[in-house]
Protein backbone atom coordinates (compact mmCIF):
# COMPACT_ATOMS: atom_id res chain seq x y z
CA UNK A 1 13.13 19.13 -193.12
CA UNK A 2 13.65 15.19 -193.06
CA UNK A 3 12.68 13.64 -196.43
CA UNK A 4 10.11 10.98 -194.26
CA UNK A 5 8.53 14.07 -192.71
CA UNK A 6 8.00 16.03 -195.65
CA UNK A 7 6.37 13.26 -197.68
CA UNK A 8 4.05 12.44 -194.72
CA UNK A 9 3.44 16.22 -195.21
CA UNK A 10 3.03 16.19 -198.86
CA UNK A 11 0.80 12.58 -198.19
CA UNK A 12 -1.53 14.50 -196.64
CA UNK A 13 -2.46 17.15 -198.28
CA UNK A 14 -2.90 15.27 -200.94
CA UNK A 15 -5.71 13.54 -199.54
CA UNK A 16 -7.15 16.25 -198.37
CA UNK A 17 -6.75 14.85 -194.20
CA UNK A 18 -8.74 12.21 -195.33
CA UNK A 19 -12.27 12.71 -193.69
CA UNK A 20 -12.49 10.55 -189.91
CA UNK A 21 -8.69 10.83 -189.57
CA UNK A 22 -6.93 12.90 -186.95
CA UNK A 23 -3.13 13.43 -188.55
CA UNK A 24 -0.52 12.19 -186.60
CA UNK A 25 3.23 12.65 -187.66
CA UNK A 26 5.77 11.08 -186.71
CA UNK A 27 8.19 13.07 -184.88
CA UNK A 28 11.96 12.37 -183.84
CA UNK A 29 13.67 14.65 -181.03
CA UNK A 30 16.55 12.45 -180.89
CA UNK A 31 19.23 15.10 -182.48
CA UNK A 32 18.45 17.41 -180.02
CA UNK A 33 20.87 15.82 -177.63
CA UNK A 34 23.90 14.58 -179.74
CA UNK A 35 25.11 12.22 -177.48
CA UNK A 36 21.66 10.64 -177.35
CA UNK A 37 21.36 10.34 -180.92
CA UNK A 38 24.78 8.82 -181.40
CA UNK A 39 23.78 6.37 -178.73
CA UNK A 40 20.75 5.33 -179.69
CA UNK A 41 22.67 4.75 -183.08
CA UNK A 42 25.02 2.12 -181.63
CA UNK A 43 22.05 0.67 -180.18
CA UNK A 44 20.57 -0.26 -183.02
CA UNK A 45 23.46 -0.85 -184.67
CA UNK A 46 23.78 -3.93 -181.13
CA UNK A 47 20.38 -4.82 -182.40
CA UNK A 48 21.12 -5.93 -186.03
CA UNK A 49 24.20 -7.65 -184.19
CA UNK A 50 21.78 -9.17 -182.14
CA UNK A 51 24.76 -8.24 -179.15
CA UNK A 52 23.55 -9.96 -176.36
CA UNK A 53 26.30 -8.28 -174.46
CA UNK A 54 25.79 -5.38 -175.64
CA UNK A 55 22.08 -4.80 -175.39
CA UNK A 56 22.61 -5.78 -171.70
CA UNK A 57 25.53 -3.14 -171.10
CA UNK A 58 23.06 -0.41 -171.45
CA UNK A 59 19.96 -2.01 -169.62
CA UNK A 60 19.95 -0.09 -165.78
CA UNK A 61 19.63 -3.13 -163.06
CA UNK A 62 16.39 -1.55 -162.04
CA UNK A 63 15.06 -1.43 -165.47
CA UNK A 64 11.09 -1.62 -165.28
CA UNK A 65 9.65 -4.43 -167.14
CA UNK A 66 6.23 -4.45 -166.32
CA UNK A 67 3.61 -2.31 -164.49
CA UNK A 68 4.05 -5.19 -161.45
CA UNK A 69 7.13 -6.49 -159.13
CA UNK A 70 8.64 -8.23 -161.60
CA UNK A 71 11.49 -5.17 -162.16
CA UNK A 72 15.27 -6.15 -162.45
CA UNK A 73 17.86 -7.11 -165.02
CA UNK A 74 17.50 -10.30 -163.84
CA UNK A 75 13.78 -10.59 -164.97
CA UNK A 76 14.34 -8.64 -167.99
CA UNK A 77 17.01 -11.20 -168.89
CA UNK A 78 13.90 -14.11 -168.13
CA UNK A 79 11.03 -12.08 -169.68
CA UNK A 80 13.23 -12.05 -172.65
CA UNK A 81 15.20 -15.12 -173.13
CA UNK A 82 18.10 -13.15 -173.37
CA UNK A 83 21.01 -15.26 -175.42
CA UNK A 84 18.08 -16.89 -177.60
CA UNK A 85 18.73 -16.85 -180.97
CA UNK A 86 15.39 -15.98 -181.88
CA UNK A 87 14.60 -13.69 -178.91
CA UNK A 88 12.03 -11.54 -179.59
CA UNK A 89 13.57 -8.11 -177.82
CA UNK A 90 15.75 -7.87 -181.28
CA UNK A 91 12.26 -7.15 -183.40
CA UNK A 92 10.23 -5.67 -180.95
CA UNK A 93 13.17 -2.85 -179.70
CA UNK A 94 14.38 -2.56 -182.93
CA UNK A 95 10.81 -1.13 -184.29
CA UNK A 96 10.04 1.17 -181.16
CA UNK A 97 13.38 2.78 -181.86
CA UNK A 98 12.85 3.21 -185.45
CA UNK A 99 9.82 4.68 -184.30
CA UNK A 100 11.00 8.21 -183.31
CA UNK A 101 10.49 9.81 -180.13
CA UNK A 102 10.50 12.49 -178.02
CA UNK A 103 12.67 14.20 -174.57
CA UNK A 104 10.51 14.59 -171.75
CA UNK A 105 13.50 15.91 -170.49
CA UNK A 106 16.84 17.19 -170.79
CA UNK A 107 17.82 13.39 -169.38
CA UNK A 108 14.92 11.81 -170.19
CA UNK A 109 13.79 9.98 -174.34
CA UNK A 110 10.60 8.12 -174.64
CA UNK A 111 9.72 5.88 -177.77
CA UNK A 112 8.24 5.45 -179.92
CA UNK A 113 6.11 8.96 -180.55
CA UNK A 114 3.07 6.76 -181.00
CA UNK A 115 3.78 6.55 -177.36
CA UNK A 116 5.22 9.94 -176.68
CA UNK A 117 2.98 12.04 -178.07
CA UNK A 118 -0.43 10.57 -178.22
CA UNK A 119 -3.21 13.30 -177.47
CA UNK A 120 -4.34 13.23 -173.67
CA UNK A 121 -7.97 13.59 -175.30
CA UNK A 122 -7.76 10.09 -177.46
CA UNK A 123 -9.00 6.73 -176.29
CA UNK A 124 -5.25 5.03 -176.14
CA UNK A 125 -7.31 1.87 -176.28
CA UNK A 126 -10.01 2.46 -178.57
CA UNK A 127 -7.83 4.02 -180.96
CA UNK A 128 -4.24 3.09 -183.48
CA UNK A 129 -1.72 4.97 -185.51
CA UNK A 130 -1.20 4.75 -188.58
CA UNK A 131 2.65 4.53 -189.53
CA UNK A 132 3.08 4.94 -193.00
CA UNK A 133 1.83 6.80 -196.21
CA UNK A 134 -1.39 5.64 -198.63
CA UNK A 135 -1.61 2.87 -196.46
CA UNK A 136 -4.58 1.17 -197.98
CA UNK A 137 -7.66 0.45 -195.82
CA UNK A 138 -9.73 -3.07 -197.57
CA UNK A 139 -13.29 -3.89 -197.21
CA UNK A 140 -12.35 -7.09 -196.03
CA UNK A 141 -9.22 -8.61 -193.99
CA UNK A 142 -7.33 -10.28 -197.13
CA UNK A 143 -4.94 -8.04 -199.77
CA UNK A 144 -7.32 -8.92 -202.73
CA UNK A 145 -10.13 -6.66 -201.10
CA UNK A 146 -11.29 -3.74 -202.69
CA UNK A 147 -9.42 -0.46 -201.28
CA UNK A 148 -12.28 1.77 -199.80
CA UNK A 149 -9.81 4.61 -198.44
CA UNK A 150 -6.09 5.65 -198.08
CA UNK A 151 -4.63 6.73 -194.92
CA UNK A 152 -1.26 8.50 -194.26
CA UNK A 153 0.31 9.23 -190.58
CA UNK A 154 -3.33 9.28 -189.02
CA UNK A 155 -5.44 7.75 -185.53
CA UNK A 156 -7.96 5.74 -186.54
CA UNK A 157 -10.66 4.41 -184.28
CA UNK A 158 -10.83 0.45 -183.93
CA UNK A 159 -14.05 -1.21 -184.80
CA UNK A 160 -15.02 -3.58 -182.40
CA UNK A 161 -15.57 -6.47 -181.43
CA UNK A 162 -13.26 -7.71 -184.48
CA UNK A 163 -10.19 -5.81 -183.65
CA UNK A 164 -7.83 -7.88 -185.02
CA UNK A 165 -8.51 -10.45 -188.10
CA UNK A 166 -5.37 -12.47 -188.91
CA UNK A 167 -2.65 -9.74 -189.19
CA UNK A 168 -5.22 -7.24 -190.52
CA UNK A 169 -6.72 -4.43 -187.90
CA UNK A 170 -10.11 -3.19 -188.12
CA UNK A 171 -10.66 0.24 -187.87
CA UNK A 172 -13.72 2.87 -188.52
CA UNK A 173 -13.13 5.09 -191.68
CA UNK A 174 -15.73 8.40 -193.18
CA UNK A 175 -19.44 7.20 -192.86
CA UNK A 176 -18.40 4.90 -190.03
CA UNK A 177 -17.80 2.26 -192.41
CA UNK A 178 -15.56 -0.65 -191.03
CA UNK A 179 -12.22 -1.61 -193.18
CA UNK A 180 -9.03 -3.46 -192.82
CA UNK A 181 -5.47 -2.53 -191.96
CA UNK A 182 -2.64 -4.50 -192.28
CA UNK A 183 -1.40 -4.74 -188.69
CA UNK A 184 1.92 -4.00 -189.44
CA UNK A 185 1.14 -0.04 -191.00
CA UNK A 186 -0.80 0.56 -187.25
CA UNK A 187 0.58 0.81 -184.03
CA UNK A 188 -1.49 1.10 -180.37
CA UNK A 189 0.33 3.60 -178.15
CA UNK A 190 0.30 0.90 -175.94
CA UNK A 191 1.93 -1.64 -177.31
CA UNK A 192 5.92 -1.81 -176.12
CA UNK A 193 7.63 1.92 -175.91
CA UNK A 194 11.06 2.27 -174.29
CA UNK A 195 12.49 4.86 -172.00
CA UNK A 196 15.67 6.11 -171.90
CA UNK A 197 17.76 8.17 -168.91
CA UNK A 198 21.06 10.05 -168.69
CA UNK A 199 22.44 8.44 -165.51
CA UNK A 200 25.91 8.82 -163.92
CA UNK A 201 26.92 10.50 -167.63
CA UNK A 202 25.75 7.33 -169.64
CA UNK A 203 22.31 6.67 -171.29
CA UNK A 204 20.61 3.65 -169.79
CA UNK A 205 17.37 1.62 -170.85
CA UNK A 206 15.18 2.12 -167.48
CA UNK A 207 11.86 0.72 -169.01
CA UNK A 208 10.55 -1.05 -171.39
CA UNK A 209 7.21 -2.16 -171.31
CA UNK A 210 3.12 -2.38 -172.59
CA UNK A 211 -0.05 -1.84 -171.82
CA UNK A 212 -1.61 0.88 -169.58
């Protein structure tokens, strides 16, 4: 078993599943398909190289960039000011791969599993992810709160209307108490995901996009 999975494991039983969480593991098919796996690993390895050539070598022409007409390597290259120093595809690619995933097919790797394996029964938009172990949930949005639970691999619903509070997400927690999150230990199964295709015997990015 994979040392991340087994302490997510370990996380939470001992918390006991943490009263008004569903657990959610994280979950990585990728080795199932070897040549996947070792592609996806010179991916990333194009992303910390920030390869513009690269990254755009394994983009398919028809990649899907939105849920409008706006398809095309030629948009992705606008929608992403490919050649940028400070693009923002490096950060937001690199997390959804290091994000896991799953095969909906033989030929066919979605990430990350926020995406790929969110229940069909949860509110994609009325609900988050947590992605990481004891992640500490604050009475108020600042990191000098008081800690009123701890949450490992779990969906949380979001408290509305303040869903988001300077880089700290509110969510409901036991006794539908409201508390804090800091944005970057949850993850909407909306936000970006990426999917991948075997086509004519190489792996090609065919979407990558958000919302619903």
């Amino acid at each position: 078993m994979r040392t991340w999975l087994r302490s997510a494991i370990l996380a939470l039983l001992a918390t006991g599943g943490a009263a008004a969480q569903q657990p959610f593991l994280p979950v990585d098919e990728a080795t199932k398909r070897p040549d996947f796996f070792s592609f996806r690993a010179q991916l990333q390895r194009t992303i910390a190289r920030r390869d513009t050539a690269a990254l755009l070598a394994v983009v398919h022409p028809q990649i899907r960039n939105s849920f409008g007409d706006n398809d095309g390597i030629g948009e992705f290259r606008k929608r992403w000011n490919i050649g940028a120093e400070d693009g923002e595809i490096w950060d937001v690619l690199g997390t959804v791969l290091g994000l896991g995933g799953t095969f909906h097919d033989n030929d066919t790797f979605a990430a990350p599993y926020v995406f790929s394996r969110w229940p069909r029964q949860v509110d994609s938009f009325e609900h988050v992810a947590v992605i990481g172990t004891d992640v500490r949930v604050r009475s108020q949005p600042n990191a000098d709160a008081p800690v009123i639970a701890t949450m490992s691999f779990a969906i949380l619903q979001v408290a509305r209307p303040d869903v988001e509070v300077n880089g700290w997400t509110a969510v409901r927690v036991e006794g539908n108490r409201t508390g804090y999150v800091a944005s970057q230990f949850v993850r909407s199964p909306i936000d970006y995901r990426a999917i991948f295709r075997y086509v004519g015997r190489q792996w090609k990015l065919v979407t990558l996009v958000a919302g619903d």
